[in-house]
C-alpha atoms as a PDB file:
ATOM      1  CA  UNK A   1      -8.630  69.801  24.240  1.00  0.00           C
ATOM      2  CA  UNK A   2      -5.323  68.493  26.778  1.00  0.00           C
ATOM      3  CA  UNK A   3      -5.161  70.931  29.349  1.00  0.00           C
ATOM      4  CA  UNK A   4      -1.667  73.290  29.524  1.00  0.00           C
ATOM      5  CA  UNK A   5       0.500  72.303  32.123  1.00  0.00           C
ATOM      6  CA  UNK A   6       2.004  74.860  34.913  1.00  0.00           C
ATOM      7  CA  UNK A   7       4.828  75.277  35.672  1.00  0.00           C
ATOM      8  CA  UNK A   8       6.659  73.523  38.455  1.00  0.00           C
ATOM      9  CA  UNK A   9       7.875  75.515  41.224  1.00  0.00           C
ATOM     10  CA  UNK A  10      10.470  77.948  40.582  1.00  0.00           C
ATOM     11  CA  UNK A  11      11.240  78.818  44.440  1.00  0.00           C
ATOM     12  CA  UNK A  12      10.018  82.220  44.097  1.00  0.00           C
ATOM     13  CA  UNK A  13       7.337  82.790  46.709  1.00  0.00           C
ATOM     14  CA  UNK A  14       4.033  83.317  45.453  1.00  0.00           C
ATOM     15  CA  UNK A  15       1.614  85.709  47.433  1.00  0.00           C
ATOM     16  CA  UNK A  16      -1.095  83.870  50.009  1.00  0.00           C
ATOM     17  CA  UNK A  17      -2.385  86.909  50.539  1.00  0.00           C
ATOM     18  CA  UNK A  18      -6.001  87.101  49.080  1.00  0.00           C
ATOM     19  CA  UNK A  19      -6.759  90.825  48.247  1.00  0.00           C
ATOM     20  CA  UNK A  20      -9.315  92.653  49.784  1.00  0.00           C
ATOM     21  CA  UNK A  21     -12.725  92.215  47.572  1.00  0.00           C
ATOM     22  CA  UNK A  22     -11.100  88.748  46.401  1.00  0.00           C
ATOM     23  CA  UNK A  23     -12.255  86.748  49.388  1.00  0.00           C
ATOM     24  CA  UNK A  24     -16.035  86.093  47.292  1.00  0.00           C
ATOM     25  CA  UNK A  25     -14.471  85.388  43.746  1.00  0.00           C
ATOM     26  CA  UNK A  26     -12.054  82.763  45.466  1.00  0.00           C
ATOM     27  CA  UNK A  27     -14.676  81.095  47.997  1.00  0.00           C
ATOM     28  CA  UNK A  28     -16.424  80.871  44.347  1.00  0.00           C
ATOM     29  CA  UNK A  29     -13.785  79.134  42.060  1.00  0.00           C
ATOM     30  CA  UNK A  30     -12.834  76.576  45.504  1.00  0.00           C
ATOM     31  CA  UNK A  31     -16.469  75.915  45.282  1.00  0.00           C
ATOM     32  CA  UNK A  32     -16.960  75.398  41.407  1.00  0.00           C
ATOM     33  CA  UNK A  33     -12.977  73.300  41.808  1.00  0.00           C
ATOM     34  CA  UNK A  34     -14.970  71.308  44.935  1.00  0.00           C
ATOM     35  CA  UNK A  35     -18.022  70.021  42.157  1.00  0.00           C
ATOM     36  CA  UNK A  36     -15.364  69.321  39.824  1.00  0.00           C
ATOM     37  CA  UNK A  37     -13.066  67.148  41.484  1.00  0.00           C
ATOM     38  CA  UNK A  38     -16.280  66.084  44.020  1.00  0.00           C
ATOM     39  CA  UNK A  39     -14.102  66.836  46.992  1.00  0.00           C
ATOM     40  CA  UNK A  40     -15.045  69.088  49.858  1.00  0.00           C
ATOM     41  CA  UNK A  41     -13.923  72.866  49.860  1.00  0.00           C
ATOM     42  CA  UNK A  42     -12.340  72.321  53.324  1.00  0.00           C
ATOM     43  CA  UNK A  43      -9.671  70.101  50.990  1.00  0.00           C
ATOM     44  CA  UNK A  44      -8.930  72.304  48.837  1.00  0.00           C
ATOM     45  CA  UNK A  45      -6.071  75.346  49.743  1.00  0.00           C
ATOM     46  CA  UNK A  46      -5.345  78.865  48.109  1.00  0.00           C
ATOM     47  CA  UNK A  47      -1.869  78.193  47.238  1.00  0.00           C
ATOM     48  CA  UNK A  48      -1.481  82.387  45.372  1.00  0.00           C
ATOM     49  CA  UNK A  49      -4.075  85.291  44.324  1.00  0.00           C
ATOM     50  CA  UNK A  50      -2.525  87.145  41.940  1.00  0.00           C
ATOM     51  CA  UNK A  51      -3.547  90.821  40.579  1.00  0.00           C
ATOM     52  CA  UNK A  52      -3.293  90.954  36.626  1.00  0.00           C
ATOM     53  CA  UNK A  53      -4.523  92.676  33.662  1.00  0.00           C
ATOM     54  CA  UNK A  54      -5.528  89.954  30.856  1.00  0.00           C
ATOM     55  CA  UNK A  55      -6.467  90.421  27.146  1.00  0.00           C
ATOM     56  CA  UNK A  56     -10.114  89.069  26.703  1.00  0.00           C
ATOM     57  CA  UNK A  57      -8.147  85.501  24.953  1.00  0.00           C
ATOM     58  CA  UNK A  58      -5.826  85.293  28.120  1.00  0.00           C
ATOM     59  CA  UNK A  59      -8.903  85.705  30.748  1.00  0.00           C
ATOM     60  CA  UNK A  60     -10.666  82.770  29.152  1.00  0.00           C
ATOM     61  CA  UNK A  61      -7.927  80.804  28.828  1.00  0.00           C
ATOM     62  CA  UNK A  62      -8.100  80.718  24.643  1.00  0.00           C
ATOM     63  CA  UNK A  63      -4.665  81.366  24.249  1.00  0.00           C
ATOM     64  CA  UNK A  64      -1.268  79.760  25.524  1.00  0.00           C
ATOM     65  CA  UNK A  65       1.599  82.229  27.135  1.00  0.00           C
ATOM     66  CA  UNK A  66       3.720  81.811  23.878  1.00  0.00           C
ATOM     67  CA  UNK A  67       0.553  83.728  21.871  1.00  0.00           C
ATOM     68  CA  UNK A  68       0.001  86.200  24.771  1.00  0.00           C
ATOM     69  CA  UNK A  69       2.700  88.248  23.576  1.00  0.00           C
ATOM     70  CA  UNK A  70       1.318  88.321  20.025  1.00  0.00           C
ATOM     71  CA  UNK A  71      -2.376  88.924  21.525  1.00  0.00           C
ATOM     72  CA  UNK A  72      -3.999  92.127  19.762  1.00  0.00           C
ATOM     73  CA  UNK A  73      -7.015  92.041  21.638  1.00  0.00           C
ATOM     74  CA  UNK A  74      -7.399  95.729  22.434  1.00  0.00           C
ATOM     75  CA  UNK A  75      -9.835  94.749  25.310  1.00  0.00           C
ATOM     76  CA  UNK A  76      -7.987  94.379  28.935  1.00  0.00           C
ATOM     77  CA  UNK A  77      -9.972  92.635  31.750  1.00  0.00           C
ATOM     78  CA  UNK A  78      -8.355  93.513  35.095  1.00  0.00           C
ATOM     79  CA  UNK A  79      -8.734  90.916  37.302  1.00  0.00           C
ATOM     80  CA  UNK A  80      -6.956  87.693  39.710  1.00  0.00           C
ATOM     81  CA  UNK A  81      -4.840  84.551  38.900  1.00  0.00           C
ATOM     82  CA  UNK A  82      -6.183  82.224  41.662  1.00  0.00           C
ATOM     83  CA  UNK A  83      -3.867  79.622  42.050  1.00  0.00           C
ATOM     84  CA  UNK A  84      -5.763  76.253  44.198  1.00  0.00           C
ATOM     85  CA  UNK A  85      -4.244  72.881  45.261  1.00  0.00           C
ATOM     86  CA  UNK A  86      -6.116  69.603  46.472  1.00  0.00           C
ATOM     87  CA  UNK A  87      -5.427  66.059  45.911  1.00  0.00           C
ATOM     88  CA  UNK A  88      -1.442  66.897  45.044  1.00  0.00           C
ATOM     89  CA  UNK A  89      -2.354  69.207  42.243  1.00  0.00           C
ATOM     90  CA  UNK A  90      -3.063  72.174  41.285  1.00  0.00           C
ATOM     91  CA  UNK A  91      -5.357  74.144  39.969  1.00  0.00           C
ATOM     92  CA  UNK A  92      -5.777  77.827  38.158  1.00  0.00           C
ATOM     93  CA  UNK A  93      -8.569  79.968  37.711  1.00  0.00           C
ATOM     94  CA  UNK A  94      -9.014  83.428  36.107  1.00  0.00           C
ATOM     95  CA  UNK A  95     -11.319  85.561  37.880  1.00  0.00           C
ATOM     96  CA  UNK A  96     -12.910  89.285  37.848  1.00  0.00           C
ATOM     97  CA  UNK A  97     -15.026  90.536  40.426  1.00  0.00           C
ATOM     98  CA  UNK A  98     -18.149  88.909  38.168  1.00  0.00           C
ATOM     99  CA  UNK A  99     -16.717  85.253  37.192  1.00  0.00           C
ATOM    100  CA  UNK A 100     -14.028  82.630  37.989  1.00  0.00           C
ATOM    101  CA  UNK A 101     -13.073  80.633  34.683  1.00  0.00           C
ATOM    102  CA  UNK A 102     -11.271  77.215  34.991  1.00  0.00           C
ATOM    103  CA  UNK A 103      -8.276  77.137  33.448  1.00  0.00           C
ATOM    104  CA  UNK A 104      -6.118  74.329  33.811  1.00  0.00           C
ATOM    105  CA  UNK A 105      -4.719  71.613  36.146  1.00  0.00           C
ATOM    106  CA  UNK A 106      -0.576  70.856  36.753  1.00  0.00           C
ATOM    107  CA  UNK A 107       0.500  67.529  38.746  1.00  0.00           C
END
């Protein structure tokens, strides 16, 4: 399966912020997104935490943002976007206060 792009910036500022009870869940994914890319978490930045509300498909990255309109998963997952760069890319993850799921990688 070829990973989905993100999008390139769009000059909107995205929020560095990372919320309060976040701070675990990110230290998590940077770790998990260190193993992966076998780079040390020091290299790795937060580039945006993001609050959402995903359907179960969206969460676990089973769907693309074209379907997430036509989603009719009933269940909601409230939870992060956690935005990461190192080595000139990025990286997301969807996480709730019990998991961080990799989702995809932009250049």
């Amino acid at each position: 399966m070829t990973p989905e792009v993100l999008p390139g910036p769009t000059g909107a500022k995205l929020p560095t912020e990372i919320p309060a009870g976040a701070e675990t869940i990110v230290r998590l994914a940077k770790e998990d997104l260190g193993k992966r890319l076998r780079v040390s978490v020091d290299s790795i930045t937060v580039v945006a935490v993001i609050g959402q509300e995903f359907s179960t498909d969206a969460f676990y990255c089973r769907t693309t943002k074209g379907r997430v309109a036509k989603d009719e998963s009933p269940a909601v997952i409230s939870g992060v976007s956690i935005l990461l760069s190192a080595s000139g890319r990025r990286y997301e993850y969807h996480a709730n206060d019990q998991m961080a799921v990799f989702c995809r990688s932009s250049p």
